[in-house]
C-alpha atoms as a PDB file:
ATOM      1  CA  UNK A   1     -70.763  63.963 -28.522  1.00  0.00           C
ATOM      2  CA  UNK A   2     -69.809  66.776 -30.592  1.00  0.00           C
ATOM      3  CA  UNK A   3     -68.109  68.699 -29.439  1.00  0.00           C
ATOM      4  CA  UNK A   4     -68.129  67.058 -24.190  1.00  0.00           C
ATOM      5  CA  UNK A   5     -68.762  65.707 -29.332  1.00  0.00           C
ATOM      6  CA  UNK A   6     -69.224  67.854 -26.655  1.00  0.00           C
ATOM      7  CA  UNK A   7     -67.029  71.471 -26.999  1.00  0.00           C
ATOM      8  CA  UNK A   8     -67.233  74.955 -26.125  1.00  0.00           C
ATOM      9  CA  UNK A   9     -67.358  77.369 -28.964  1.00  0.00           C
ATOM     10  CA  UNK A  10     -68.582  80.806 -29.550  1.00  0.00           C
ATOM     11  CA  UNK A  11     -71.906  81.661 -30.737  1.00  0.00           C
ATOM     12  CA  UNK A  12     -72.198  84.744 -32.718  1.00  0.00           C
ATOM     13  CA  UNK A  13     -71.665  87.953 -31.009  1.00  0.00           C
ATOM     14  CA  UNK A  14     -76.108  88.638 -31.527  1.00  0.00           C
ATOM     15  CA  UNK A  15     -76.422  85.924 -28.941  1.00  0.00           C
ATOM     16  CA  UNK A  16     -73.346  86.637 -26.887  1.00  0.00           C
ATOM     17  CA  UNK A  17     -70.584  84.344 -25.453  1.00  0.00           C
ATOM     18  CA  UNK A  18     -72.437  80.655 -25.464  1.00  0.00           C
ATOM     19  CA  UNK A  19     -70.568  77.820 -24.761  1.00  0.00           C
ATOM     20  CA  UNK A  20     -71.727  74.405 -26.792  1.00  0.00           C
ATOM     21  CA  UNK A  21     -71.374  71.229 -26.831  1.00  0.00           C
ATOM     22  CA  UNK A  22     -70.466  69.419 -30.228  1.00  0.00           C
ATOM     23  CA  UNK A  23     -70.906  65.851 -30.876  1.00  0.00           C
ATOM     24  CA  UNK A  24     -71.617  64.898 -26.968  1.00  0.00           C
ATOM     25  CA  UNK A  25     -68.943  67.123 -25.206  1.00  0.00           C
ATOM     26  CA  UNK A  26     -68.192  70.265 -24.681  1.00  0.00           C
ATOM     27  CA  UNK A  27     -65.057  71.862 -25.963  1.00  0.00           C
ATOM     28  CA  UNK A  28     -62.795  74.845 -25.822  1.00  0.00           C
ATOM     29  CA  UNK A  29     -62.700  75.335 -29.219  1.00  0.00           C
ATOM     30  CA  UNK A  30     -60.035  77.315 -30.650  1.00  0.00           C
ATOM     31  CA  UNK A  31     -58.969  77.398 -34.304  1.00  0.00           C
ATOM     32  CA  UNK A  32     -55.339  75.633 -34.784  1.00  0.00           C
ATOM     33  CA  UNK A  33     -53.203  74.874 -37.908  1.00  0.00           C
ATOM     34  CA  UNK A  34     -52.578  71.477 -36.515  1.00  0.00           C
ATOM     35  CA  UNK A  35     -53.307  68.954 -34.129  1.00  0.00           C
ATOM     36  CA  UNK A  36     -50.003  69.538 -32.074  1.00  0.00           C
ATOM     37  CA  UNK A  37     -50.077  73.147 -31.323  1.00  0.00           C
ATOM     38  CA  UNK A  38     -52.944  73.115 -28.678  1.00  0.00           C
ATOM     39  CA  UNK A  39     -51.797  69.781 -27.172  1.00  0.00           C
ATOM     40  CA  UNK A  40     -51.162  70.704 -23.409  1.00  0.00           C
ATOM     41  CA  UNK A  41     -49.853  68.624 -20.399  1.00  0.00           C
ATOM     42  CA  UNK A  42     -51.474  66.112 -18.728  1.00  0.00           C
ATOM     43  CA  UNK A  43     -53.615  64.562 -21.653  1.00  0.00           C
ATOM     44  CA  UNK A  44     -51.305  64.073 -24.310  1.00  0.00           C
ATOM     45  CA  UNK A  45     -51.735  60.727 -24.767  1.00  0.00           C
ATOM     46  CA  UNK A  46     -53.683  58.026 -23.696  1.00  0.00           C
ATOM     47  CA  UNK A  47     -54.196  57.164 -20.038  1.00  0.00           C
ATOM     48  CA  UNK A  48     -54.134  53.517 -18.587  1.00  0.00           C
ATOM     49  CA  UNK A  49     -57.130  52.056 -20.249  1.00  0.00           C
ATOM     50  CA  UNK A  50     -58.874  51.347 -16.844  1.00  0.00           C
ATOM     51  CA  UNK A  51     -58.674  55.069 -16.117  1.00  0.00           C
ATOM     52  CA  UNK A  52     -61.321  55.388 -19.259  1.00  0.00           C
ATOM     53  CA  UNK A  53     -63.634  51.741 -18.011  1.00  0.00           C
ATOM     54  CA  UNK A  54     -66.611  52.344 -15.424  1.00  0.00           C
ATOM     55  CA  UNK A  55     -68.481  49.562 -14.011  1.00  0.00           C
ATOM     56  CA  UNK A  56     -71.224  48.118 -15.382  1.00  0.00           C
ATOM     57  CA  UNK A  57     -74.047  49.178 -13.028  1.00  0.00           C
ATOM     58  CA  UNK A  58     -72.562  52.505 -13.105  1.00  0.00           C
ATOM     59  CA  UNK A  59     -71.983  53.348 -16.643  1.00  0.00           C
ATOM     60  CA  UNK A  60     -75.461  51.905 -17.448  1.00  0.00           C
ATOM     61  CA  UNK A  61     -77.029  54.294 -15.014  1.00  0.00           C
ATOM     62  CA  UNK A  62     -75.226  56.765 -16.385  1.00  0.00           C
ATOM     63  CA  UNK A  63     -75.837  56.407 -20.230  1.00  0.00           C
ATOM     64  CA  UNK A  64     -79.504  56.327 -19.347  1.00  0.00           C
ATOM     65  CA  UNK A  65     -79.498  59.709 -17.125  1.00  0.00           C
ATOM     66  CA  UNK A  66     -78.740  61.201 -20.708  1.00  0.00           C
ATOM     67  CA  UNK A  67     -82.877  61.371 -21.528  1.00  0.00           C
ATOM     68  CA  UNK A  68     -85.644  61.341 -19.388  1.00  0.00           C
ATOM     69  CA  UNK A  69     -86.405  57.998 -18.163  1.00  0.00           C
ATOM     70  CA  UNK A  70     -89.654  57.634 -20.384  1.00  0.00           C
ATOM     71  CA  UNK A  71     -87.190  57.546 -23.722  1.00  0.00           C
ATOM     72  CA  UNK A  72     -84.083  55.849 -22.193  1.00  0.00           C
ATOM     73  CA  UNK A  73     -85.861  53.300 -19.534  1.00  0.00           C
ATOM     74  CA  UNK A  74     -86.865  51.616 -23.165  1.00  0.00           C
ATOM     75  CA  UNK A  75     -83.699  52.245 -25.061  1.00  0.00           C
ATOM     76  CA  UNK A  76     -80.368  49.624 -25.552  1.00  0.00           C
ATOM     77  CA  UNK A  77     -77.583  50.678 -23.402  1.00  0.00           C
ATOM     78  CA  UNK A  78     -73.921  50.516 -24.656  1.00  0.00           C
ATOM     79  CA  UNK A  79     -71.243  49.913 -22.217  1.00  0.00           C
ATOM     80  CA  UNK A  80     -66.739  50.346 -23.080  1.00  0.00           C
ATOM     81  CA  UNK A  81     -65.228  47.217 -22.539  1.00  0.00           C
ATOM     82  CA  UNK A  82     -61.484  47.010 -23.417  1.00  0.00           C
ATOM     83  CA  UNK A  83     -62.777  45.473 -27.251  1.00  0.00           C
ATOM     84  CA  UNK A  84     -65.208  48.357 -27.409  1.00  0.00           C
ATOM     85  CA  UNK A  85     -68.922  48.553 -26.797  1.00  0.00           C
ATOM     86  CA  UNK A  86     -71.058  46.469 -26.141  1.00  0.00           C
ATOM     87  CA  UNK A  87     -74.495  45.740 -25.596  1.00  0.00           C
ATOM     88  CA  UNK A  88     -75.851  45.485 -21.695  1.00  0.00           C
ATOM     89  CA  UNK A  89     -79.651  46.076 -22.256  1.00  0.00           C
ATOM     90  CA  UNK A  90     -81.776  45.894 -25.115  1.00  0.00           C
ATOM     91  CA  UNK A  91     -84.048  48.006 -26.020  1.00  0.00           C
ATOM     92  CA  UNK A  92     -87.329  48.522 -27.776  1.00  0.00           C
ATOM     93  CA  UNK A  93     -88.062  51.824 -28.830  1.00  0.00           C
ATOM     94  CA  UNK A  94     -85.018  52.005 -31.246  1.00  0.00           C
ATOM     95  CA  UNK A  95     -82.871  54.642 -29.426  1.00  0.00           C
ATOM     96  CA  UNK A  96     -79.479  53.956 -27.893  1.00  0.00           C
ATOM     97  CA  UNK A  97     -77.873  54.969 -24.746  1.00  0.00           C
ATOM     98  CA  UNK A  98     -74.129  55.343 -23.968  1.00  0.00           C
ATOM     99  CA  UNK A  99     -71.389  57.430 -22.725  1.00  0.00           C
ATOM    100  CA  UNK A 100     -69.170  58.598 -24.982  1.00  0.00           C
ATOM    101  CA  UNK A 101     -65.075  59.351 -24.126  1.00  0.00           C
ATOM    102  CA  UNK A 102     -62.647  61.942 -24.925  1.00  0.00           C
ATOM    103  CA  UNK A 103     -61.553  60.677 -27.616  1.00  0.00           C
ATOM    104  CA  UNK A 104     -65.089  61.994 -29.082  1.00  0.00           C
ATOM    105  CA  UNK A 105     -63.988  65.927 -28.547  1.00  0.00           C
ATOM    106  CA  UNK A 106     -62.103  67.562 -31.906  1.00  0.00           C
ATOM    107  CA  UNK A 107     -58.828  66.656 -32.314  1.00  0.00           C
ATOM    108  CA  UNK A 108     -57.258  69.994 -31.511  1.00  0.00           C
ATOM    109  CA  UNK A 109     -58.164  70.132 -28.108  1.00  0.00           C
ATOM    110  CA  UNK A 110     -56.310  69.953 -25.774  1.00  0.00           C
ATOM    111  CA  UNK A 111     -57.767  67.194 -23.226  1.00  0.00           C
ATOM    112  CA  UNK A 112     -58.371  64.672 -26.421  1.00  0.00           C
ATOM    113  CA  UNK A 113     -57.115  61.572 -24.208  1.00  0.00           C
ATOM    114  CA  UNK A 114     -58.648  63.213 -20.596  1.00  0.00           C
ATOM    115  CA  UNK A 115     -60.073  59.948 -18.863  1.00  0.00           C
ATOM    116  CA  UNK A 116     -62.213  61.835 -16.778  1.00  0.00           C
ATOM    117  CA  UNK A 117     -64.420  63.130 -19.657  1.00  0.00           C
ATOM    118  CA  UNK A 118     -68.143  61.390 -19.820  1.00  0.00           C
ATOM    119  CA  UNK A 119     -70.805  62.507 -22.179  1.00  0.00           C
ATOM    120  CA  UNK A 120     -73.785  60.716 -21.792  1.00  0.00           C
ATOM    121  CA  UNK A 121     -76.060  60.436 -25.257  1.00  0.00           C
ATOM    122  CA  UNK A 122     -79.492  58.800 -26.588  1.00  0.00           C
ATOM    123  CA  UNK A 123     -79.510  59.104 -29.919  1.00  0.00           C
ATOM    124  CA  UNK A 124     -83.179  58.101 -31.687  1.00  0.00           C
ATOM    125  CA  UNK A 125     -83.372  55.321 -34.231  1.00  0.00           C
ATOM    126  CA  UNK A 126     -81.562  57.487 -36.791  1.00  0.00           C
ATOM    127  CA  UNK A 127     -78.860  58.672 -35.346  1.00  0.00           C
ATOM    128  CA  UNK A 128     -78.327  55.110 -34.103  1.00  0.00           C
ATOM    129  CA  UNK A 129     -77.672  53.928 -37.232  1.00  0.00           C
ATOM    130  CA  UNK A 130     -75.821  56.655 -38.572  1.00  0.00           C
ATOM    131  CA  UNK A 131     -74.115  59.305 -36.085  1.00  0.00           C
ATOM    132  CA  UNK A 132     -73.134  56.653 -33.734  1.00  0.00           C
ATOM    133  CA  UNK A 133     -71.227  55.175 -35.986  1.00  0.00           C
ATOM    134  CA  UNK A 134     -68.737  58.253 -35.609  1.00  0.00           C
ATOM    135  CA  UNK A 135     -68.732  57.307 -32.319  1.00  0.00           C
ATOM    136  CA  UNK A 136     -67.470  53.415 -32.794  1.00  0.00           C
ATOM    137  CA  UNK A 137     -65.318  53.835 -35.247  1.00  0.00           C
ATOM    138  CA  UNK A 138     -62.909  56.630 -32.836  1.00  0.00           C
ATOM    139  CA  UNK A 139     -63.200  54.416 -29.794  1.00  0.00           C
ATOM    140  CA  UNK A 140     -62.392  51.541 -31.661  1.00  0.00           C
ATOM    141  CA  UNK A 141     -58.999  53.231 -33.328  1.00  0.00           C
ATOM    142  CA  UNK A 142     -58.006  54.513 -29.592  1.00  0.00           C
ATOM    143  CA  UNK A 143     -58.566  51.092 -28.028  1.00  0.00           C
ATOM    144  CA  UNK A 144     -56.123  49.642 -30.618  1.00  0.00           C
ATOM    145  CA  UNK A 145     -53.833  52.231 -29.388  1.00  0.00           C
ATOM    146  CA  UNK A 146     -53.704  54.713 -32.389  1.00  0.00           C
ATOM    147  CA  UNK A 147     -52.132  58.269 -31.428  1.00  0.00           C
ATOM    148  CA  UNK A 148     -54.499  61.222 -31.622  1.00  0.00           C
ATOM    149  CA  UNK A 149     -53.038  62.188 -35.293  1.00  0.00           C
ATOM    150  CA  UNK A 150     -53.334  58.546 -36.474  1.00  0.00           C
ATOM    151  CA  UNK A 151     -56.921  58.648 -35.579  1.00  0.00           C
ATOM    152  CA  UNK A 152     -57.794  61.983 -37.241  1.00  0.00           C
ATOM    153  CA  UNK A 153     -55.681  60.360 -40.568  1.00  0.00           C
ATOM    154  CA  UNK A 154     -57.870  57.557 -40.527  1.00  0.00           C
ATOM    155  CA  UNK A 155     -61.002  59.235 -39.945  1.00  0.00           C
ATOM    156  CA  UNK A 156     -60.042  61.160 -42.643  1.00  0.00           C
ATOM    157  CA  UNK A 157     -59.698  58.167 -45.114  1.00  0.00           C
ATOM    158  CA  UNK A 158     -62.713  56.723 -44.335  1.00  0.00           C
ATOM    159  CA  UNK A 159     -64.957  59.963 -44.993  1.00  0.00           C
ATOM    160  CA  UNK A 160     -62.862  60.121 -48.167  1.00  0.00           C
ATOM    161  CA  UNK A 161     -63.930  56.507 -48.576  1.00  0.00           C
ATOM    162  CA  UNK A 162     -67.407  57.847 -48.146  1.00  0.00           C
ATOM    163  CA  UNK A 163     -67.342  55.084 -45.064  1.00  0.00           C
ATOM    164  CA  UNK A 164     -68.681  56.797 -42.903  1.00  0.00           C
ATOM    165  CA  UNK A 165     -72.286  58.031 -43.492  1.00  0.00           C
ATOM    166  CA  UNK A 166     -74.234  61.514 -43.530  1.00  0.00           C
ATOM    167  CA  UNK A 167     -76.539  61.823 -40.701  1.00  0.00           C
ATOM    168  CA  UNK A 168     -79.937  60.113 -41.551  1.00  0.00           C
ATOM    169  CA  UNK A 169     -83.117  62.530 -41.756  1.00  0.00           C
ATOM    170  CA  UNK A 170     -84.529  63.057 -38.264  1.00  0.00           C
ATOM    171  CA  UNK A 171     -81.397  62.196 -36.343  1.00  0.00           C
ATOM    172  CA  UNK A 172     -81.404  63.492 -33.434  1.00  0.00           C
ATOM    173  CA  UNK A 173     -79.876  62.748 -29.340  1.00  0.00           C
ATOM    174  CA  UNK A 174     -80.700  63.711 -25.767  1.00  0.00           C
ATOM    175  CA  UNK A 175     -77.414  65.272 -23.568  1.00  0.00           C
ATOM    176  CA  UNK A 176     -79.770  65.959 -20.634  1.00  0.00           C
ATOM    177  CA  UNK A 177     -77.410  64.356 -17.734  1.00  0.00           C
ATOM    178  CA  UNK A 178     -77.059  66.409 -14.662  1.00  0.00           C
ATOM    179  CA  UNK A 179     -73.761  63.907 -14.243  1.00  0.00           C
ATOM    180  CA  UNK A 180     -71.828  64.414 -17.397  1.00  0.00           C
ATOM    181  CA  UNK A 181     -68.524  65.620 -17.477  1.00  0.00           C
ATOM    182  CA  UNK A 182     -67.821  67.675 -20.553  1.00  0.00           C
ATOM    183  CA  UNK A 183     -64.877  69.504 -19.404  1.00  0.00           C
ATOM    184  CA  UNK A 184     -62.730  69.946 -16.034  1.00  0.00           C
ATOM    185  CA  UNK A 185     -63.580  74.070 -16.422  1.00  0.00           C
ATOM    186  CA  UNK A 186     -67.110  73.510 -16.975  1.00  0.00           C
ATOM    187  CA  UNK A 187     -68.576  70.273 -15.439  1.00  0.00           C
ATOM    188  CA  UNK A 188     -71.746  69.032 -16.459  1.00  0.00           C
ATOM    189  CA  UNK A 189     -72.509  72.600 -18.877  1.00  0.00           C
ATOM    190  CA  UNK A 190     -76.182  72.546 -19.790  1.00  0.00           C
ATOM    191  CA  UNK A 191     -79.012  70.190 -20.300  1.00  0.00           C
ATOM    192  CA  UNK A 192     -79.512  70.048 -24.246  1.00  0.00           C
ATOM    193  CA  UNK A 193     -80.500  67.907 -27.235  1.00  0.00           C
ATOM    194  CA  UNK A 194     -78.950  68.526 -30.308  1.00  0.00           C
ATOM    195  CA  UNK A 195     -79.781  67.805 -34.138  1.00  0.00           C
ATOM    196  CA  UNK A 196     -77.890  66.233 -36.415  1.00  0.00           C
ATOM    197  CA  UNK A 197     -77.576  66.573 -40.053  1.00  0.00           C
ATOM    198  CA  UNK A 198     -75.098  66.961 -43.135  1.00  0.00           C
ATOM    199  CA  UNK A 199     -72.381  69.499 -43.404  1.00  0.00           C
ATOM    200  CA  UNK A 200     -74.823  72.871 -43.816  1.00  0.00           C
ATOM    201  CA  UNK A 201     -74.159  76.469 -41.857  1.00  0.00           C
ATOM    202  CA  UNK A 202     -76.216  78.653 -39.183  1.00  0.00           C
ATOM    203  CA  UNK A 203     -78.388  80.647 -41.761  1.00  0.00           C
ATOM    204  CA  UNK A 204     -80.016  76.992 -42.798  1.00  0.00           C
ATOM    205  CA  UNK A 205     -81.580  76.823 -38.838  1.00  0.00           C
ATOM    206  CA  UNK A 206     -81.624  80.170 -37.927  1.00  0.00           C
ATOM    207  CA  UNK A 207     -78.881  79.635 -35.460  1.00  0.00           C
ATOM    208  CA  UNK A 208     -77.500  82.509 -33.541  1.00  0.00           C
ATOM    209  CA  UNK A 209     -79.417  84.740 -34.219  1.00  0.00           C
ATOM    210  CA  UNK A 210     -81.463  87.223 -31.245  1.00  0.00           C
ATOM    211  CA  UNK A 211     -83.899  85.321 -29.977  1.00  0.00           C
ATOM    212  CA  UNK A 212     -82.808  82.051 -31.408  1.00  0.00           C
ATOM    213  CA  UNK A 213     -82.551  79.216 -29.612  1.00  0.00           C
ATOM    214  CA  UNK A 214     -80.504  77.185 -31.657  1.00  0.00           C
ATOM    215  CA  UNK A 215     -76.813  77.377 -31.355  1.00  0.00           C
ATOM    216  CA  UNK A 216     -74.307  76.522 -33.997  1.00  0.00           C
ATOM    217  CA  UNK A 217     -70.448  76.835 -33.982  1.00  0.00           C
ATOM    218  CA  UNK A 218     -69.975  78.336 -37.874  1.00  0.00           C
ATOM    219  CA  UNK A 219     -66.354  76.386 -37.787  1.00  0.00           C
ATOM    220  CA  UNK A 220     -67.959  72.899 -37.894  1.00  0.00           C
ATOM    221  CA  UNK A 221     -70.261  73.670 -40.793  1.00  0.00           C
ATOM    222  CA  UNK A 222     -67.731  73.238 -43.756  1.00  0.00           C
ATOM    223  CA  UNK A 223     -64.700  71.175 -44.054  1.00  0.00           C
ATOM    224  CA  UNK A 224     -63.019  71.539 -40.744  1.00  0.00           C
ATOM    225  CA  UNK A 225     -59.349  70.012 -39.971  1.00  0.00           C
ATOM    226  CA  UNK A 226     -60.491  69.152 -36.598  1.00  0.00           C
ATOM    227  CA  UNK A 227     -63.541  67.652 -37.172  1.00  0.00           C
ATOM    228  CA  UNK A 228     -63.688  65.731 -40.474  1.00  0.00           C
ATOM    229  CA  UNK A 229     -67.166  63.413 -39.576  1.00  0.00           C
ATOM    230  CA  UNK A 230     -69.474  64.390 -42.333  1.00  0.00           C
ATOM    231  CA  UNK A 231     -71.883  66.544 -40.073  1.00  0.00           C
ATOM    232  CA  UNK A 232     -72.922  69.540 -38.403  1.00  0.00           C
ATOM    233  CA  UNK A 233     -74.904  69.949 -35.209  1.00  0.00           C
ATOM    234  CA  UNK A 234     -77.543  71.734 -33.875  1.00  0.00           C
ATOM    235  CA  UNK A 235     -77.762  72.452 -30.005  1.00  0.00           C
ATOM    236  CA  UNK A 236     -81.328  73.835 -28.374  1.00  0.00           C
ATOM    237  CA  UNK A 237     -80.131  74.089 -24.658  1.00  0.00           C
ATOM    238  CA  UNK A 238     -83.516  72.709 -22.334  1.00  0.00           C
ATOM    239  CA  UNK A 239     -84.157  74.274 -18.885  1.00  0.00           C
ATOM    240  CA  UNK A 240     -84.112  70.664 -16.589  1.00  0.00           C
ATOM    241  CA  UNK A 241     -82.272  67.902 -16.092  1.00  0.00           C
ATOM    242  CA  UNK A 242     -83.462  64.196 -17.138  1.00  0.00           C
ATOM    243  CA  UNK A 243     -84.414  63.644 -13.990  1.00  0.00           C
ATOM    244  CA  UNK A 244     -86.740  67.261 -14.233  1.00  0.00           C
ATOM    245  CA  UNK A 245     -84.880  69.212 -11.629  1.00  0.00           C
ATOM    246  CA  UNK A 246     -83.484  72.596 -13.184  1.00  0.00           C
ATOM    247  CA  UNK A 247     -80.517  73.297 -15.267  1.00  0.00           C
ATOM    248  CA  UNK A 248     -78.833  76.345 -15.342  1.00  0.00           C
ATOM    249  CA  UNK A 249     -79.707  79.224 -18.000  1.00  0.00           C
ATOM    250  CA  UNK A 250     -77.365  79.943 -20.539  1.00  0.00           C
END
């Protein structure tokens, strides 16, 4: 998302226990030495395929609930298919809408292949061509049926390949659904919109600090195992929903 990608991790002790989201989703995020060891029943490997598919009407409502309806009523929706995403609406003020899937969360977690995970994003014109790209190239190695370790191995290979780019300057994305699922303990977690740019640490944004209201997981600012994409991310958590009704305080 970043991660339902989103995730849970924990801010720095200054700013208390915050949960955040990482790369769309929210995760549990707990360090591991490998992918296996935090693998738990029931997700540990993929579901049916039609357990991860929504229909249309539905997931395009959803993928535009993820920004207020002045930025998303104009943007291209993205819809899964069984091939991968494609386009159901286009758009016209370069952002684009979807809803990203488990696969999405870091690999050491433990509901990686949980088909009821949904993290609706609008990333602006940068991110679009850049950060989503993260996004494609997962969901297109889980629809081919690659395990979770496959995936990370290939992810791996492509950043190595320098494949897969850095974050463009001003990339940013709206997580502002009321109806995303981010995790089975914590629901829809908070309205937020998140920042994203190349592999840097809190001190560069002031993260987590008193008073701050950026939040940064320190783990996913260098070289982590778990989360090999070539970026770090930036959450500011909002106060409403996208549809301006109120979100719960952190």
């Amino acid at each position: 998302m970043k991660t339902t990608r989103a995730y849970r991790c924990a801010a720095a002790a200054a700013v208390g226990a915050v949960i955040c989201a990482l790369a769309g989703f929210a995760s549990a995020h707990a360090p591991t030495s490998g992918v296996a060891r935090s693998v738990a029943a029931p997700y540990e490997q993929m579901a049916a395929l039609d357990e991860y598919l929504m229909a249309t009407d539905a997931e395009v409502a959803l993928a535009r609930s993820a920004a207020p309806a002045a930025i998303s009523g104009k943007a291209t929706i993205l819809i899964l298919k069984p091939q991968g995403y494609e386009t159901a609406a286009k758009g016209a003020n370069g952002f684009t809408c979807l809803v990203e899937r488990s696969w999405m969360v870091p690999f050491d977690r433990a509901d990686f292949w949980n088909p009821k995970l949904r993290g609706p994003v609008c990333y602006n014109a940068a991110a679009s061509k850049s950060v989503m790209v993260y996004t494609l190239r997962r969901t297109r190695l889980a629809l081919a049926g690659h395990s979770r370790e496959q995936i990370l191995d290939e992810v791996r290979a492509a950043v190595a390949r320098k494949e897969l780019p850095a974050p463009e300057p001003g990339a940013m994305s709206y997580m502002m659904s009321k109806d995303q699922h981010l995790t089975d303990a914590d629901g829809h977690w908070h309205s937020h919109v998140m920042f994203h740019v190349p592999k840097s640490d809190a001190a560069s944004w002031g993260a987590n600090l008193p008073g701050s209201p950026v939040v940064f997981d320190p783990a996913l600012g260098a070289a982590h195992p778990e989360y090999p994409e070539p970026q770090s991310i930036y959450f500011v958590p909002v106060d409403h929903w996208s549809d301006g009704t109120a979100s719960p305080g952190m």
